[in-house]
N, C-alpha and C. Protein backbone atom coordinates (compact mmCIF):
# COMPACT_ATOMS: atom_id res chain seq x y z
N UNK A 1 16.04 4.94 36.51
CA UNK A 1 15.69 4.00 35.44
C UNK A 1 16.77 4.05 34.38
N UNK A 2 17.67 2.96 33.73
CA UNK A 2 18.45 2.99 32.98
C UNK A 2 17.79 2.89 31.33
N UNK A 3 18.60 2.87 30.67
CA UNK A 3 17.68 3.48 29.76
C UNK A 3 18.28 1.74 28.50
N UNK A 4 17.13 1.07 28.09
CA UNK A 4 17.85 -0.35 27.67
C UNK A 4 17.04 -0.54 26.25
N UNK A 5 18.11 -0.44 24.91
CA UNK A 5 18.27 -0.16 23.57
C UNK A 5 17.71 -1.43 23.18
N UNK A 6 17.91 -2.42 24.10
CA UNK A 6 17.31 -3.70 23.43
C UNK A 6 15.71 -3.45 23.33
N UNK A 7 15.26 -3.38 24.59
CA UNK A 7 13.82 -3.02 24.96
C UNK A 7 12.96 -2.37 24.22
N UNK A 8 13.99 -0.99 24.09
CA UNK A 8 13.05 0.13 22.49
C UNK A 8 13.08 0.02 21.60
N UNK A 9 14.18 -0.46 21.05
CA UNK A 9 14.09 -1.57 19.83
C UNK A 9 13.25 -2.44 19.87
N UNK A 10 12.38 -3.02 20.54
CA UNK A 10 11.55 -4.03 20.74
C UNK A 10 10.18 -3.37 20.54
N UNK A 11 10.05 -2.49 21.35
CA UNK A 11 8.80 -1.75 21.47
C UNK A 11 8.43 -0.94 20.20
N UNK A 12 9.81 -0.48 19.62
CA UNK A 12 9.65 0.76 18.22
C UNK A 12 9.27 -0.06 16.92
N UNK A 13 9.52 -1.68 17.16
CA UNK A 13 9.42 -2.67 16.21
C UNK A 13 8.03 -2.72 16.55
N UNK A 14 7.55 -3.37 17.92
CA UNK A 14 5.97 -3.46 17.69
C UNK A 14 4.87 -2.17 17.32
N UNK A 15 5.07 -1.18 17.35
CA UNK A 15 4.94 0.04 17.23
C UNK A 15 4.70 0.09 15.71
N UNK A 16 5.64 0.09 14.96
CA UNK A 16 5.73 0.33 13.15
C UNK A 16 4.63 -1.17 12.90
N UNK A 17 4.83 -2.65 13.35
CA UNK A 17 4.29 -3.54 13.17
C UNK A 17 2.65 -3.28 13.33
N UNK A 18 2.24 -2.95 14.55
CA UNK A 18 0.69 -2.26 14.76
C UNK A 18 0.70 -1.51 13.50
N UNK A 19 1.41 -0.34 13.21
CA UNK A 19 0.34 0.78 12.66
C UNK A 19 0.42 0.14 11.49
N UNK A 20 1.74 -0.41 10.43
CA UNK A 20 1.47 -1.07 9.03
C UNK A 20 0.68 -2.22 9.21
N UNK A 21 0.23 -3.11 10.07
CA UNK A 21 -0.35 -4.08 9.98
C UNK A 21 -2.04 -3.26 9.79
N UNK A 22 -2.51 -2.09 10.00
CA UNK A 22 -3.54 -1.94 9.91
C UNK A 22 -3.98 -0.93 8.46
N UNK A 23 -2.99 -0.61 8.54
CA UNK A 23 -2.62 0.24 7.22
C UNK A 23 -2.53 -0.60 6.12
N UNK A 24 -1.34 -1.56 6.30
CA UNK A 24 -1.48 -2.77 4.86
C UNK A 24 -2.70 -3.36 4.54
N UNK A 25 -3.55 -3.85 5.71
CA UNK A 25 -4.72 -4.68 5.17
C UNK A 25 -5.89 -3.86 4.18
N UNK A 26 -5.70 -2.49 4.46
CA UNK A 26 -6.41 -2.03 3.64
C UNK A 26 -5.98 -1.48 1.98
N UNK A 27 -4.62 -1.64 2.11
CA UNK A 27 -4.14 -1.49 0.75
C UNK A 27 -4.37 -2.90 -0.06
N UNK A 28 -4.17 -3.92 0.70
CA UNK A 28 -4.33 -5.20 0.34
C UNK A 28 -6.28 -5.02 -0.42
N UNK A 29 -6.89 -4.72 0.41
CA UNK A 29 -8.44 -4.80 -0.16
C UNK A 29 -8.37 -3.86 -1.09
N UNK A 30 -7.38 -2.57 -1.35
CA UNK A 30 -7.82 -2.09 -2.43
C UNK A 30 -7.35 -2.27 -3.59
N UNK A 31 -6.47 -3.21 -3.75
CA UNK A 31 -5.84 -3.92 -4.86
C UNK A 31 -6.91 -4.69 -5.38
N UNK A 32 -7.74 -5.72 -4.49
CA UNK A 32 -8.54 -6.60 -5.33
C UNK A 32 -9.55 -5.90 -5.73
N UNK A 33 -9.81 -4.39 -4.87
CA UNK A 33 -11.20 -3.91 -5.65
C UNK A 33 -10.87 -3.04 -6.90
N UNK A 34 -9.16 -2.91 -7.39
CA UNK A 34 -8.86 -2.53 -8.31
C UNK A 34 -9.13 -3.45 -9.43
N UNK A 35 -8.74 -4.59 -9.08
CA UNK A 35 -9.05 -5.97 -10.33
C UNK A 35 -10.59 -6.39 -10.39
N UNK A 36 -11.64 -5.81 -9.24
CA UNK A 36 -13.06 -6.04 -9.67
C UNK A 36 -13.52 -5.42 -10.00
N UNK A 37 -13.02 -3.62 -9.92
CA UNK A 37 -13.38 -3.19 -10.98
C UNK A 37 -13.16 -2.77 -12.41
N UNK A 38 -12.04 -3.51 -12.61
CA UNK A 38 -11.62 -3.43 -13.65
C UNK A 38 -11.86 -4.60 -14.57
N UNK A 39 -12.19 -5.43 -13.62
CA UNK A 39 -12.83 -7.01 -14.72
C UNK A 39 -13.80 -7.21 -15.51
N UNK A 40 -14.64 -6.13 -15.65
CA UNK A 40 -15.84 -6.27 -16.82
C UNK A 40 -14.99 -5.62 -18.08
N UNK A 41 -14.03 -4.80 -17.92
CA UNK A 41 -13.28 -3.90 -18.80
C UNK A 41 -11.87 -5.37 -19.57
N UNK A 42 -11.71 -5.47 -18.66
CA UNK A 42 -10.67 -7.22 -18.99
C UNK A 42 -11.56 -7.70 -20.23
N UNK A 43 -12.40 -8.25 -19.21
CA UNK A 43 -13.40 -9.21 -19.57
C UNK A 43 -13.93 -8.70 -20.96
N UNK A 44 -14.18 -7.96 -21.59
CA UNK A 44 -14.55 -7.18 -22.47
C UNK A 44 -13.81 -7.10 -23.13
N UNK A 45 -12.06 -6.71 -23.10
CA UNK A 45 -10.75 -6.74 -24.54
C UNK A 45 -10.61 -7.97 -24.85
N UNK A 46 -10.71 -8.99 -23.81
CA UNK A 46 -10.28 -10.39 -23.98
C UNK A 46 -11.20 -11.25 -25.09
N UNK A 47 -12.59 -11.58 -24.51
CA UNK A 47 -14.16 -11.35 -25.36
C UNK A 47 -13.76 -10.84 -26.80
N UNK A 48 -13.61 -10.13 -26.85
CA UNK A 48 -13.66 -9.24 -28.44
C UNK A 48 -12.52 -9.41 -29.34
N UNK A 49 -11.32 -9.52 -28.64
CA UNK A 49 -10.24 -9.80 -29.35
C UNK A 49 -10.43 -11.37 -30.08
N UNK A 50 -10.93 -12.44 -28.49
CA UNK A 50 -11.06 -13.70 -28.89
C UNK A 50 -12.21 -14.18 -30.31
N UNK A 51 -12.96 -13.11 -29.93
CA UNK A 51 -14.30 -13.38 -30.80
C UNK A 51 -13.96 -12.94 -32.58
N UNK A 52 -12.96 -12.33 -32.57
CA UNK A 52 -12.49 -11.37 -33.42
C UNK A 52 -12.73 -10.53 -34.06
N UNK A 53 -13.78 -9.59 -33.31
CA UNK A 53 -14.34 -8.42 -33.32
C UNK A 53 -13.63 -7.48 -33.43
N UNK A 54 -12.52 -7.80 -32.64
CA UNK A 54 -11.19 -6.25 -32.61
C UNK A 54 -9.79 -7.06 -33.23
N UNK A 55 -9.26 -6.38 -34.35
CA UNK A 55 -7.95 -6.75 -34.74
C UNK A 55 -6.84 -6.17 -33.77
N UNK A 56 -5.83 -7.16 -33.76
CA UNK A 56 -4.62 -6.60 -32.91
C UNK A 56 -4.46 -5.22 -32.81
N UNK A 57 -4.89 -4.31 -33.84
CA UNK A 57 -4.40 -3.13 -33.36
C UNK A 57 -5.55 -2.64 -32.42
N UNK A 58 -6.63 -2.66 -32.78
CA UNK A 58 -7.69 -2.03 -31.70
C UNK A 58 -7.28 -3.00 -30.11
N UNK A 59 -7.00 -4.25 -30.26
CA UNK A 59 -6.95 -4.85 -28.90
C UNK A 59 -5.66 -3.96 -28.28
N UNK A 60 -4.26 -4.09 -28.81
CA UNK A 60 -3.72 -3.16 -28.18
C UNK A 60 -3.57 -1.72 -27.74
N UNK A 61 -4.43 -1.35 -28.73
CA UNK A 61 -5.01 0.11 -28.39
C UNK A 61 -5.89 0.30 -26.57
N UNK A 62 -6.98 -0.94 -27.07
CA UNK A 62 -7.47 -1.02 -26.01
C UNK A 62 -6.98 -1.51 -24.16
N UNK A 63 -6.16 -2.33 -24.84
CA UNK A 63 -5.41 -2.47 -23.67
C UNK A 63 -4.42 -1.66 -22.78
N UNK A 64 -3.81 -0.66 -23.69
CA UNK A 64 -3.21 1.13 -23.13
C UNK A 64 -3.66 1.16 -22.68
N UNK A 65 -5.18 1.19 -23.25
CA UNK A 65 -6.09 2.41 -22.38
C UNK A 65 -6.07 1.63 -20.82
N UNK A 66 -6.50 0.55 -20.97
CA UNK A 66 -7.16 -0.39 -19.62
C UNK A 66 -5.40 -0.34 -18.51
N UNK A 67 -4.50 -0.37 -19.17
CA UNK A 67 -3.10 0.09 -18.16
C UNK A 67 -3.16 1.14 -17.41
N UNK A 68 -3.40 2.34 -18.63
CA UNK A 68 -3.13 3.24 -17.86
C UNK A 68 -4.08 3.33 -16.56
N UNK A 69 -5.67 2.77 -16.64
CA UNK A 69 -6.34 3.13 -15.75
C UNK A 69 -6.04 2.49 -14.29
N UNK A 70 -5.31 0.89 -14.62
CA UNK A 70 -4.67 0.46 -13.43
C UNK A 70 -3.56 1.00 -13.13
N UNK A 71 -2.43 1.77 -13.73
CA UNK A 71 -1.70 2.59 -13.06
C UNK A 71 -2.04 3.74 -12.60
N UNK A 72 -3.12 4.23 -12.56
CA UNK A 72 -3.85 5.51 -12.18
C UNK A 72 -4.33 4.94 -10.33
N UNK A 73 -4.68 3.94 -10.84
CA UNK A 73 -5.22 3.53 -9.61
C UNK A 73 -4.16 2.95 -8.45
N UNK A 74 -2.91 2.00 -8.95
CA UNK A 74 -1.57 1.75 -8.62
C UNK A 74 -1.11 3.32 -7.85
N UNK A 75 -0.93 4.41 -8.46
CA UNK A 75 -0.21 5.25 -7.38
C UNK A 75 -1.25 5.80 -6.82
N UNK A 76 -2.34 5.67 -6.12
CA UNK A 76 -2.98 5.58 -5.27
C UNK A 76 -2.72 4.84 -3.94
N UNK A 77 -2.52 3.67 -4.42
CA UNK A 77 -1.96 2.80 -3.32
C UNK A 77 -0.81 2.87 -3.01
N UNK A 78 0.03 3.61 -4.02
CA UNK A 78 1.69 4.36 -3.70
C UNK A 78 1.53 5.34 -2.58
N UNK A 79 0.36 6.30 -2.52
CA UNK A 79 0.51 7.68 -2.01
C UNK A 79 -0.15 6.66 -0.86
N UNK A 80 -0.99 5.50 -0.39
CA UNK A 80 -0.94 5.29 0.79
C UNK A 80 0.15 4.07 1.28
N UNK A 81 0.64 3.76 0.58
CA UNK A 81 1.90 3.14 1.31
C UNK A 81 2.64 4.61 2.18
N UNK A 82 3.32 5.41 1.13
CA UNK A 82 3.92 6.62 1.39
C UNK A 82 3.46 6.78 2.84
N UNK A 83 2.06 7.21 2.73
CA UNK A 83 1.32 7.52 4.23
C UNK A 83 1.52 6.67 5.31
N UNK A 84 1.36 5.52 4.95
CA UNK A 84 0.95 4.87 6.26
C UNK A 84 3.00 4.00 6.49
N UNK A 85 3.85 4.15 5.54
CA UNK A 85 5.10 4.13 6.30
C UNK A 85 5.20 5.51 7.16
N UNK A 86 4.92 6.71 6.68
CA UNK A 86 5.12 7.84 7.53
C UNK A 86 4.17 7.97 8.87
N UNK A 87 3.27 6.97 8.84
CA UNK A 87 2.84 7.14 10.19
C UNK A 87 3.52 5.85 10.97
N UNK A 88 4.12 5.32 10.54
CA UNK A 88 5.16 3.85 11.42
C UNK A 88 6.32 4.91 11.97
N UNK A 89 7.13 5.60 10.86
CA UNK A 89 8.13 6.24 11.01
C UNK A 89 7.70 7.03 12.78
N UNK A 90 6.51 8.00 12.39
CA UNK A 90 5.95 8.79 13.53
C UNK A 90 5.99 7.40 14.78
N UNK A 91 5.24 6.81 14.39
CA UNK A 91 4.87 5.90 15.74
C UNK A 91 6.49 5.35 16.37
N UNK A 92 7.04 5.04 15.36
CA UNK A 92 8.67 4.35 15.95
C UNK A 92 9.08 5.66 16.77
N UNK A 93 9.33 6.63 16.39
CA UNK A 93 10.27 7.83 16.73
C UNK A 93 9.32 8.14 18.12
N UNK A 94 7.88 8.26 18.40
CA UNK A 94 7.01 8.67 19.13
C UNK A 94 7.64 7.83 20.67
N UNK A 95 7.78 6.29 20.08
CA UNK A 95 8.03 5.18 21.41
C UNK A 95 9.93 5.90 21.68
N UNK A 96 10.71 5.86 20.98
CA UNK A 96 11.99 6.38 21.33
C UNK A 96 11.93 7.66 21.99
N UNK A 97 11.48 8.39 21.78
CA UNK A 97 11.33 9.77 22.95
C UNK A 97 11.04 9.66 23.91
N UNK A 98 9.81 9.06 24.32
CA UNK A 98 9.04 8.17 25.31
C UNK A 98 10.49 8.26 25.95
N UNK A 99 10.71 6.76 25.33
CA UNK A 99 11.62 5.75 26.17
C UNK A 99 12.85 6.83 26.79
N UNK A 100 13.61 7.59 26.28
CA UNK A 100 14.53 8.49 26.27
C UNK A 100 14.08 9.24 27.54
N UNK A 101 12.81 10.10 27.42
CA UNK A 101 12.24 11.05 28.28
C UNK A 101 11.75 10.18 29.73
N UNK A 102 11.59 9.05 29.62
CA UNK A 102 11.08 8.17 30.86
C UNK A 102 12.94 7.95 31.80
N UNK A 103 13.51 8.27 31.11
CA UNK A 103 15.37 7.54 31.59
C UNK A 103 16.02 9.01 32.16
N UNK A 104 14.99 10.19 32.01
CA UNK A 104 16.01 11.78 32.32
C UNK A 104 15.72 11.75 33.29
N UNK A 105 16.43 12.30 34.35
CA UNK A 105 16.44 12.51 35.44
C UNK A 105 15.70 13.42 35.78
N UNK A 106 14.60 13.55 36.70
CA UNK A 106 13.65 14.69 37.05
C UNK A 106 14.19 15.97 37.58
């Protein structure tokens, strides 16, 4: 069996494509359940500022706060990007050995 770079290149592509395609969709859902749960908290600086309950400084006060909690939640979805490229990485490298070890001579 000769051993053909086009082919595993082909296969190591569908390989990373499977595992991030199942991996992304769920980072994707946890983005919007970051903005639903964070929308009564929106909904609430926006409300109060408009109503003029809170002067600019409390609204921007308040709005720190409401950042930081979406960047709290943001590298969350960092540490699973991180993850789920390192399991493409695994899966690509997994099909190239394969392919390599299927081409050695017994």
């Amino acid at each position: 069996m000769s051993f053909d770079i086009g082919a595993v290149l082909k296969d190591m592509g569908a390989a990373a494509k499977k595992t991030l395609e199942k991996d992304l969709g769920d980072i994707g859902d946890f983005w919007k359940e970051i903005l639903e749960d964070e929308k009564e908290s929106l909904e609430l600086i926006g409300q109060e500022r408009v109503a003029g309950r809170w002067n600019e400084e409390k609204f921007n006060k308040e709005l720190a706060r409401e950042k930081k909690v979406i960047e709290a939640e943001l590298l969350t979805i960092e540490i699973m990007t991180k993850a789920a490229a390192q399991r493409a990485v695994n899966a690509v490298i997994d099909v190239f050995v394969k392919a390599v070890k299927a081409t050695l001579p017994i």
